[in-house]
PDB file of N, CA and C in Angstrom:
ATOM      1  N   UNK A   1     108.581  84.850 183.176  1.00  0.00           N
ATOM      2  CA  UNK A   1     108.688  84.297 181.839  1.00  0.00           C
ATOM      3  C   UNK A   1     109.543  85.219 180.985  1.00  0.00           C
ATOM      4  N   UNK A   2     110.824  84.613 180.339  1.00  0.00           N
ATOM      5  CA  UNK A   2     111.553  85.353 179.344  1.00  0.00           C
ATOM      6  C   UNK A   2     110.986  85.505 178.215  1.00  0.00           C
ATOM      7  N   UNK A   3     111.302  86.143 177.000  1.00  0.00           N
ATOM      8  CA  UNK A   3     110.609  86.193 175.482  1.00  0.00           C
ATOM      9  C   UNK A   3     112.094  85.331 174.572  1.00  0.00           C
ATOM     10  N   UNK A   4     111.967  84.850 173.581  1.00  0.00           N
ATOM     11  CA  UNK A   4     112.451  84.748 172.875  1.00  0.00           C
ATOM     12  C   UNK A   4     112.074  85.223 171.209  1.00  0.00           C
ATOM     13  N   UNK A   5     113.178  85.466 170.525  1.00  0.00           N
ATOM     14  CA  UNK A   5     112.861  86.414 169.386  1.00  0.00           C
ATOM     15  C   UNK A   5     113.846  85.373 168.242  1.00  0.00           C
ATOM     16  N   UNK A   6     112.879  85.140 167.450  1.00  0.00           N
ATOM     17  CA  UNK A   6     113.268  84.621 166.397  1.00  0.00           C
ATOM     18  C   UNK A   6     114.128  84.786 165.390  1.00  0.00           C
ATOM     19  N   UNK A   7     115.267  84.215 164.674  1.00  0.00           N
ATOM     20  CA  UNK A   7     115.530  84.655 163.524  1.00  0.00           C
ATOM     21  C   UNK A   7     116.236  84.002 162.795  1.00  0.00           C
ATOM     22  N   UNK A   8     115.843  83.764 161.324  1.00  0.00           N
ATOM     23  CA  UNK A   8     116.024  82.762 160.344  1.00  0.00           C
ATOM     24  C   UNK A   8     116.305  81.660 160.851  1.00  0.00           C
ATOM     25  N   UNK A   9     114.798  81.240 160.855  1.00  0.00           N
ATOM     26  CA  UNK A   9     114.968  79.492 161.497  1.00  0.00           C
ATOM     27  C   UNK A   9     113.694  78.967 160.225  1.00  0.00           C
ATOM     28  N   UNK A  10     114.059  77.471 160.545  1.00  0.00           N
ATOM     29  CA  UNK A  10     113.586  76.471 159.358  1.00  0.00           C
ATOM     30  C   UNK A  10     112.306  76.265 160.118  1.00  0.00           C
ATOM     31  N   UNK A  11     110.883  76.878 159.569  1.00  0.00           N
ATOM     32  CA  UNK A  11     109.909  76.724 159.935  1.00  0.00           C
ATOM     33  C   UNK A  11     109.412  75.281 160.090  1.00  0.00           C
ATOM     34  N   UNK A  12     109.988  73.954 159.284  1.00  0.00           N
ATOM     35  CA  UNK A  12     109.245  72.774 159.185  1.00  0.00           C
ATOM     36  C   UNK A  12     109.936  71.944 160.608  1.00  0.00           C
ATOM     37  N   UNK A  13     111.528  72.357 160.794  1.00  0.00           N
ATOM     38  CA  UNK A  13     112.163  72.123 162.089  1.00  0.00           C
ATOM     39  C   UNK A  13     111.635  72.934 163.471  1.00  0.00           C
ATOM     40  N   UNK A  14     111.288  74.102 163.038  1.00  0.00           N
ATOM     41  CA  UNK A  14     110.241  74.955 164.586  1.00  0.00           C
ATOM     42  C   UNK A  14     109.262  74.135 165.177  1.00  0.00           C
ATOM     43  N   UNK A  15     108.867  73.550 164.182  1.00  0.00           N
ATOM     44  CA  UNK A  15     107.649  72.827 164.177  1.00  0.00           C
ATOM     45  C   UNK A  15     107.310  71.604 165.190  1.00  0.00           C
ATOM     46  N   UNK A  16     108.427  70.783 164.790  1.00  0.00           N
ATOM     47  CA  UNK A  16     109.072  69.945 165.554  1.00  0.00           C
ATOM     48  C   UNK A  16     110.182  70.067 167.022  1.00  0.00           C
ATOM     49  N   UNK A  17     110.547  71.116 167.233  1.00  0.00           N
ATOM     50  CA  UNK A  17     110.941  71.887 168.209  1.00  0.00           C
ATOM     51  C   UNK A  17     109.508  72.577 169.401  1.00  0.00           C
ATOM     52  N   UNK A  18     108.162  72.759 169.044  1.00  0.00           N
ATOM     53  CA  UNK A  18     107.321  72.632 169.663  1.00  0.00           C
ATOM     54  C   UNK A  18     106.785  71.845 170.130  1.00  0.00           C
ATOM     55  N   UNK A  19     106.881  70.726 168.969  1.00  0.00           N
ATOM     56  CA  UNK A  19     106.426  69.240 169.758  1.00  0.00           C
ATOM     57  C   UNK A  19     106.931  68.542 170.549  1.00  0.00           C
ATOM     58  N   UNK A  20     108.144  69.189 170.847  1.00  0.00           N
ATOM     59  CA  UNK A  20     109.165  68.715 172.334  1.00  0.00           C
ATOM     60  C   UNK A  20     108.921  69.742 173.342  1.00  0.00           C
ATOM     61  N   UNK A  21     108.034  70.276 173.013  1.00  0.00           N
ATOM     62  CA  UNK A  21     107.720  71.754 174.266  1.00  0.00           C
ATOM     63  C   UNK A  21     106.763  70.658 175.440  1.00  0.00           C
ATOM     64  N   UNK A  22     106.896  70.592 176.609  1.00  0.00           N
ATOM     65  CA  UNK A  22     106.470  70.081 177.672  1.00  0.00           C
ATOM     66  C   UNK A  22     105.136  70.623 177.930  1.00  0.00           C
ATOM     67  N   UNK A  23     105.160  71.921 177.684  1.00  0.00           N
ATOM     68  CA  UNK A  23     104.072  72.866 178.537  1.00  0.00           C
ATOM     69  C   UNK A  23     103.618  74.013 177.215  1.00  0.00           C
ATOM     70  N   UNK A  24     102.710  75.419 177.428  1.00  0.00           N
ATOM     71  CA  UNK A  24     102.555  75.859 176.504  1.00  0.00           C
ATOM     72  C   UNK A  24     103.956  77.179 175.916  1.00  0.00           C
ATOM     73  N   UNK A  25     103.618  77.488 174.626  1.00  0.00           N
ATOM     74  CA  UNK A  25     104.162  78.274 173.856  1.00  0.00           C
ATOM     75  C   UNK A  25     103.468  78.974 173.106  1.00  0.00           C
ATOM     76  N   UNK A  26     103.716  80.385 173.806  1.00  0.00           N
ATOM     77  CA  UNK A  26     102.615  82.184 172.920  1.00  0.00           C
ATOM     78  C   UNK A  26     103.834  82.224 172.063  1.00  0.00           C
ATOM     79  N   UNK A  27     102.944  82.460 170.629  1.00  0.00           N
ATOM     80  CA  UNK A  27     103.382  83.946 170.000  1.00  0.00           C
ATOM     81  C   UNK A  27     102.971  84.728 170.284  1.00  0.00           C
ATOM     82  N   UNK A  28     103.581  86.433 170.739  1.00  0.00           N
ATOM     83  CA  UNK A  28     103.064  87.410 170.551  1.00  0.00           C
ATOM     84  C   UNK A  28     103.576  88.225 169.849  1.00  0.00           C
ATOM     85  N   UNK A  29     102.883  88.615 168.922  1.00  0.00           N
ATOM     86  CA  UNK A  29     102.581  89.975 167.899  1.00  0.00           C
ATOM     87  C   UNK A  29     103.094  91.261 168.229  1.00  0.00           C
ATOM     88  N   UNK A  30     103.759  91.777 167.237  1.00  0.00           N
ATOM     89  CA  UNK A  30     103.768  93.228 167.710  1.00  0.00           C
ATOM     90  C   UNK A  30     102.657  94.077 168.063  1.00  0.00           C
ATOM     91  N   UNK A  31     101.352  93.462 167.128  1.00  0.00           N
ATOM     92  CA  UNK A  31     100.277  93.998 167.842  1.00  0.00           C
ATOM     93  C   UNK A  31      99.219  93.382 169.233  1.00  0.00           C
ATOM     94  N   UNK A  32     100.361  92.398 169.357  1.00  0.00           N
ATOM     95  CA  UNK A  32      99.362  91.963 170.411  1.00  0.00           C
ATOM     96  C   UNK A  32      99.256  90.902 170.679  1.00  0.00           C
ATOM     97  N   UNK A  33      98.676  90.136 169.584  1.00  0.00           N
ATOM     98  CA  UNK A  33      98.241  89.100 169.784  1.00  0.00           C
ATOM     99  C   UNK A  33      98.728  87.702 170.406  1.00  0.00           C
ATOM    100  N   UNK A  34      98.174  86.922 171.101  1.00  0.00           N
ATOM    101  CA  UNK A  34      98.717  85.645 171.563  1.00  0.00           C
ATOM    102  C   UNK A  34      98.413  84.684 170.809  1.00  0.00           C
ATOM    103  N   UNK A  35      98.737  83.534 170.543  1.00  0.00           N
ATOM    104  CA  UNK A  35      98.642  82.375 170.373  1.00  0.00           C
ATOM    105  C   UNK A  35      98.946  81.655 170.636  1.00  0.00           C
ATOM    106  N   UNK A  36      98.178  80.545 171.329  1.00  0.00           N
ATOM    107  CA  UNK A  36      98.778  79.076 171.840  1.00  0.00           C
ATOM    108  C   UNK A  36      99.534  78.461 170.363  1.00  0.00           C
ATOM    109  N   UNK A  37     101.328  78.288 170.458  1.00  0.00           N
ATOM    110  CA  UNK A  37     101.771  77.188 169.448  1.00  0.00           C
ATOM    111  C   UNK A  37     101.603  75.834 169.488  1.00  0.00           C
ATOM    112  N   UNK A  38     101.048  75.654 170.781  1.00  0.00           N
ATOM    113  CA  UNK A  38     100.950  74.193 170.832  1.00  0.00           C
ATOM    114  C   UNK A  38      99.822  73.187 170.069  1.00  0.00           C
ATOM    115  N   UNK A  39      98.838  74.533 169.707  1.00  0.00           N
ATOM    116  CA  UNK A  39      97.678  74.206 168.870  1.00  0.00           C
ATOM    117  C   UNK A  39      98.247  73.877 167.082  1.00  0.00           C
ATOM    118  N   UNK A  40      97.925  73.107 165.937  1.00  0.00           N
ATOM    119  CA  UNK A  40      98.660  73.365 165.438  1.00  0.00           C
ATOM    120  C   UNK A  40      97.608  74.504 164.528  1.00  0.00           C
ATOM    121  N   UNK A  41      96.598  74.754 164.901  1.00  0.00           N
ATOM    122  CA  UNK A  41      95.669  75.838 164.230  1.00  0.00           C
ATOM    123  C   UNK A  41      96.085  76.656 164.426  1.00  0.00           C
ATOM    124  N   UNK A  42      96.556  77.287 165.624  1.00  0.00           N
ATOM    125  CA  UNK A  42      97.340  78.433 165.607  1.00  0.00           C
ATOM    126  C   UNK A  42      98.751  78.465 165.393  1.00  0.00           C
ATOM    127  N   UNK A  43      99.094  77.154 165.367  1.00  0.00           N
ATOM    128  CA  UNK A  43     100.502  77.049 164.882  1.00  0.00           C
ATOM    129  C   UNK A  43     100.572  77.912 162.997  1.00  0.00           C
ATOM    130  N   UNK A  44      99.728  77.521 162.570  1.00  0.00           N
ATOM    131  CA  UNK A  44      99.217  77.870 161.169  1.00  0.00           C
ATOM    132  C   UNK A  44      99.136  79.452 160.984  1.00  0.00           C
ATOM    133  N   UNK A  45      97.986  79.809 162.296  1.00  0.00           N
ATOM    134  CA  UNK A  45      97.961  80.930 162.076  1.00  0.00           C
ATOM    135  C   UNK A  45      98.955  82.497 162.293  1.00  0.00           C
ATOM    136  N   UNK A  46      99.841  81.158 163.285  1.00  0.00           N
ATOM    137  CA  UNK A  46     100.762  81.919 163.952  1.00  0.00           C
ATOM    138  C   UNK A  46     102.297  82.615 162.750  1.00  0.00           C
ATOM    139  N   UNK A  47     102.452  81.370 162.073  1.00  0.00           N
ATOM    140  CA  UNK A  47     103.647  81.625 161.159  1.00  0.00           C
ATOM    141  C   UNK A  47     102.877  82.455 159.935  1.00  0.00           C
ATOM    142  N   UNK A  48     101.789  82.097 159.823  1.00  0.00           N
ATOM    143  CA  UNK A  48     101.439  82.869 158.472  1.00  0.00           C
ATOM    144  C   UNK A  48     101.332  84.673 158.873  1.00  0.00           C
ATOM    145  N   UNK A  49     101.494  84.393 160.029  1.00  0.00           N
ATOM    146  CA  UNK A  49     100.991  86.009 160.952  1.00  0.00           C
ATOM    147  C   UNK A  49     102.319  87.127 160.902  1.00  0.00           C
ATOM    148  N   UNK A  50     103.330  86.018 161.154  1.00  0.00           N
ATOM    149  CA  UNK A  50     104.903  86.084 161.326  1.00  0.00           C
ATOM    150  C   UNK A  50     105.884  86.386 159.927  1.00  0.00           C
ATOM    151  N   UNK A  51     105.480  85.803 159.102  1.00  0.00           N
ATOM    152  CA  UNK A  51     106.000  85.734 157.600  1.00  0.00           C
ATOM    153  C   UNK A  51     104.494  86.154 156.754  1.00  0.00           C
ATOM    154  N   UNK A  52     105.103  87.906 156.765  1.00  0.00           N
ATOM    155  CA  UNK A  52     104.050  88.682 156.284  1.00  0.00           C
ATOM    156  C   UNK A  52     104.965  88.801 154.784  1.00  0.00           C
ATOM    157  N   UNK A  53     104.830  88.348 153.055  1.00  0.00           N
ATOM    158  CA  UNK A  53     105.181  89.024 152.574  1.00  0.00           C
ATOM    159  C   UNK A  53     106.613  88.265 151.720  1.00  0.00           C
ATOM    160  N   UNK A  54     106.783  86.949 152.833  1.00  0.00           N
ATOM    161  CA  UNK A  54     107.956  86.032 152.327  1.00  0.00           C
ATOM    162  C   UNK A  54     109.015  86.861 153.136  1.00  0.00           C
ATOM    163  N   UNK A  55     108.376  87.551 154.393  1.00  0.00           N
ATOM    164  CA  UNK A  55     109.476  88.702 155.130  1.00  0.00           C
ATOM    165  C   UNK A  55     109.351  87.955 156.673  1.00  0.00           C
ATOM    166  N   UNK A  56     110.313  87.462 157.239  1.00  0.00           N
ATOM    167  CA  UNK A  56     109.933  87.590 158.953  1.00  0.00           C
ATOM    168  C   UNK A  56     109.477  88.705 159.623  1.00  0.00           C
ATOM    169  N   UNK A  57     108.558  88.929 160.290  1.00  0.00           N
ATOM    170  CA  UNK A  57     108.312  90.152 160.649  1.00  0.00           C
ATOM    171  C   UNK A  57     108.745  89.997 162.438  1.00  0.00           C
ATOM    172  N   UNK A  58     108.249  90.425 163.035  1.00  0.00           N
ATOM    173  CA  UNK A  58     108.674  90.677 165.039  1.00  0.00           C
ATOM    174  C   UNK A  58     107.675  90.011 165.356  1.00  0.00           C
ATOM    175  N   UNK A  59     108.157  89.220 166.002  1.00  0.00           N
ATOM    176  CA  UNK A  59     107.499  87.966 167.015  1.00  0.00           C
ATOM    177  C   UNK A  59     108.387  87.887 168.059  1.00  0.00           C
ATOM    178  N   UNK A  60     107.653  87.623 169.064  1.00  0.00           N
ATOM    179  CA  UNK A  60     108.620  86.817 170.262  1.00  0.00           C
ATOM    180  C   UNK A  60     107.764  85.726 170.443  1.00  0.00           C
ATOM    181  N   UNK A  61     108.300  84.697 171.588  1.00  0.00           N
ATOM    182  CA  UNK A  61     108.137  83.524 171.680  1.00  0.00           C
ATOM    183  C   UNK A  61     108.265  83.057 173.547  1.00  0.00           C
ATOM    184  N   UNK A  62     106.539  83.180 174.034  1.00  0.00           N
ATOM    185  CA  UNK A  62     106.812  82.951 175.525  1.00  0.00           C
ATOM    186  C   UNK A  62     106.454  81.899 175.702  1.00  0.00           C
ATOM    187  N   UNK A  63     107.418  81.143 176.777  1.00  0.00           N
ATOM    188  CA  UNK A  63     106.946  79.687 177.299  1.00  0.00           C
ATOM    189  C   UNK A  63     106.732  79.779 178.479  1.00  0.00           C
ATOM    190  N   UNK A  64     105.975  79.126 178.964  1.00  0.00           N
ATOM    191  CA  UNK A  64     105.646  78.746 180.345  1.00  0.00           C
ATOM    192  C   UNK A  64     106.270  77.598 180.636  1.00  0.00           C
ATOM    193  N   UNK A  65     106.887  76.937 180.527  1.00  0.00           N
ATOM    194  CA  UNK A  65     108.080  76.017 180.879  1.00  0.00           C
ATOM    195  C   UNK A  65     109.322  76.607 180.514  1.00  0.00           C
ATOM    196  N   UNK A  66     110.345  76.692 181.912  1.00  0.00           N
ATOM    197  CA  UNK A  66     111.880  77.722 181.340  1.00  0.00           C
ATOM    198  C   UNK A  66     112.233  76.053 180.574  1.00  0.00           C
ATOM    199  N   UNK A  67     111.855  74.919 180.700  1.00  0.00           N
ATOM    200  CA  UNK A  67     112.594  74.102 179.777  1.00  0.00           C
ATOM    201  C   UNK A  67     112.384  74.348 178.637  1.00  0.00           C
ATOM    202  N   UNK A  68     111.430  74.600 178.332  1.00  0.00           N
ATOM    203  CA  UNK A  68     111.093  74.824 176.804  1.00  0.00           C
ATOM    204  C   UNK A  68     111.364  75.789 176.180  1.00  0.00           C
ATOM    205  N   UNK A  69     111.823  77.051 177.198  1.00  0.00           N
ATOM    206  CA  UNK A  69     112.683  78.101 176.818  1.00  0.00           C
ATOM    207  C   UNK A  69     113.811  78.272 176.617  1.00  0.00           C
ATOM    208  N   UNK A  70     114.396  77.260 177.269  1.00  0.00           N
ATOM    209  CA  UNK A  70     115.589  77.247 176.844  1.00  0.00           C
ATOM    210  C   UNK A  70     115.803  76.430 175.528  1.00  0.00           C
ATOM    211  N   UNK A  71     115.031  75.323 175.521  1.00  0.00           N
ATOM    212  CA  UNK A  71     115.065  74.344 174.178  1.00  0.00           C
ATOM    213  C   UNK A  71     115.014  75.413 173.225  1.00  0.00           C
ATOM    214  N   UNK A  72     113.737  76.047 172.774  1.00  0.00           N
ATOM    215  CA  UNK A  72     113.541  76.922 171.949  1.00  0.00           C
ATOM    216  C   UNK A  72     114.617  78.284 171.519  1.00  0.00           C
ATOM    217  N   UNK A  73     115.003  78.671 172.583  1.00  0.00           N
ATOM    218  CA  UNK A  73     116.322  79.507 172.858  1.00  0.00           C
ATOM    219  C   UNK A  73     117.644  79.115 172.467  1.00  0.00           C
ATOM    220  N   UNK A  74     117.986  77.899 172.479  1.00  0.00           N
ATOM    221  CA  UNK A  74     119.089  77.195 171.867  1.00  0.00           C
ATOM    222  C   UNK A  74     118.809  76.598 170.392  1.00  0.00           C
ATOM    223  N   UNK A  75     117.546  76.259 170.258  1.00  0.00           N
ATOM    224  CA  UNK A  75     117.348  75.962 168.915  1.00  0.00           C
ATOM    225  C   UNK A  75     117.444  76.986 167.844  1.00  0.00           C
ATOM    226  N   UNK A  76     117.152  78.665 168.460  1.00  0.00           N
ATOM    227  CA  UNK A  76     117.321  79.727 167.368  1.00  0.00           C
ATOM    228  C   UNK A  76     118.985  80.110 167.228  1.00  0.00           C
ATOM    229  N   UNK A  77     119.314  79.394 168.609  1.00  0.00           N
ATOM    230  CA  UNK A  77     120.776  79.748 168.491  1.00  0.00           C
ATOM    231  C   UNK A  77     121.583  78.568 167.311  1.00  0.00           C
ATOM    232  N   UNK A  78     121.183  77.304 167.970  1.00  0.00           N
ATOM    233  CA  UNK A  78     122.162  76.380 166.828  1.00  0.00           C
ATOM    234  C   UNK A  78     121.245  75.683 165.625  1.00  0.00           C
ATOM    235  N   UNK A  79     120.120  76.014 165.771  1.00  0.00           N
ATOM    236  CA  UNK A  79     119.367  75.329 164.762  1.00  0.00           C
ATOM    237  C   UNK A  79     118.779  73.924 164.860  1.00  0.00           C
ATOM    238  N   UNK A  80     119.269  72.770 163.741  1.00  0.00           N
ATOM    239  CA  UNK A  80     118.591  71.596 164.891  1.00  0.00           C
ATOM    240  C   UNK A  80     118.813  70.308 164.718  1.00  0.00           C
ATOM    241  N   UNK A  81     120.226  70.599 165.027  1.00  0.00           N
ATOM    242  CA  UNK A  81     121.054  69.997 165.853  1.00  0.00           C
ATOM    243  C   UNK A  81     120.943  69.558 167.576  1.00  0.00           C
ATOM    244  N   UNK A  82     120.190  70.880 167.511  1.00  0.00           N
ATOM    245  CA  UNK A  82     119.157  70.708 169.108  1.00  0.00           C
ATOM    246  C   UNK A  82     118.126  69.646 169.743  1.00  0.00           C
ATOM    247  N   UNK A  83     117.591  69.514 168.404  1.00  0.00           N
ATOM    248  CA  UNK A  83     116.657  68.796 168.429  1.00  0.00           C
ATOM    249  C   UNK A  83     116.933  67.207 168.673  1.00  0.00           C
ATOM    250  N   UNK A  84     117.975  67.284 167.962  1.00  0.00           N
ATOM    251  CA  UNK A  84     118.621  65.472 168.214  1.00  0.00           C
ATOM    252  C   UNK A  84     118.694  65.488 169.207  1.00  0.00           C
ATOM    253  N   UNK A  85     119.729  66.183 170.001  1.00  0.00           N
ATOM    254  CA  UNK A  85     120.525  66.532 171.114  1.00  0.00           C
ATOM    255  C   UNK A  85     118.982  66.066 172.471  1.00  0.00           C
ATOM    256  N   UNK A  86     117.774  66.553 172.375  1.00  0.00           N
ATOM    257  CA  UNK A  86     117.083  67.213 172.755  1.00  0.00           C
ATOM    258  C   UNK A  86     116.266  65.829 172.939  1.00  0.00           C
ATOM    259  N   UNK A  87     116.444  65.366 172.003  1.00  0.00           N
ATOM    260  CA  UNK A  87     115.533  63.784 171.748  1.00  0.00           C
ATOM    261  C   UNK A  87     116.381  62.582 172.422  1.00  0.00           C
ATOM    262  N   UNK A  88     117.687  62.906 171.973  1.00  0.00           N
ATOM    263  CA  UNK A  88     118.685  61.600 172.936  1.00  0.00           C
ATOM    264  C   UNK A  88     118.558  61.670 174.469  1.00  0.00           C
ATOM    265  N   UNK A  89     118.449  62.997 174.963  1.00  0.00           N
ATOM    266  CA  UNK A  89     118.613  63.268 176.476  1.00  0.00           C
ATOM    267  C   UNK A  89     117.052  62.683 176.913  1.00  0.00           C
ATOM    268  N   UNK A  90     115.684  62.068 176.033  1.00  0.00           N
ATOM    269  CA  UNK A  90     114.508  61.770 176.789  1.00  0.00           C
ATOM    270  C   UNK A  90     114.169  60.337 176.670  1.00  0.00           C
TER     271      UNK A  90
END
């Protein structure tokens, strides 16, 4: 499993970029912690965990599907534009 690392992405579009995740998606914490994103309770708890302060703080982002790693991986790259892209191809 690769990590992916976030940065300045549109949290309400992430959102929706999980809900095309096939399989699951951790945040993990610099301190640690995991969270299933697929939950949206921890989806909640996860960004509020992440945006300490109105600041992004260090997160990565593991999937257990490389599809969804790559989705997610291209979505921090082009944003979401992906997502269309992402929705026409299913």
């Amino acid at each position: 499993m690769s990590s992916v690392e976030l940065h300045k992405i549109n949290f309400s579009k992430f959102i929706e970029a999980l809900d095309q995740c096939k399989g699951n998606v951790w945040l993990v914490t610099a301190e640690g912690d995991r969270l299933n994103l697929k939950s949206r309770f921890c989806q909640l708890l996860g960004l509020a965990k992440i945006v300490e302060g109105g600041m992004v703080t260090e997160a990565k982002i593991i999937c257990d599907n490389p599809d969804d790693d790559s989705l997610l991986f291209r979505f921090n790259l082009y944003g979401e534009k992906v997502l269309d892209e992402n929705a026409e191809n299913e």
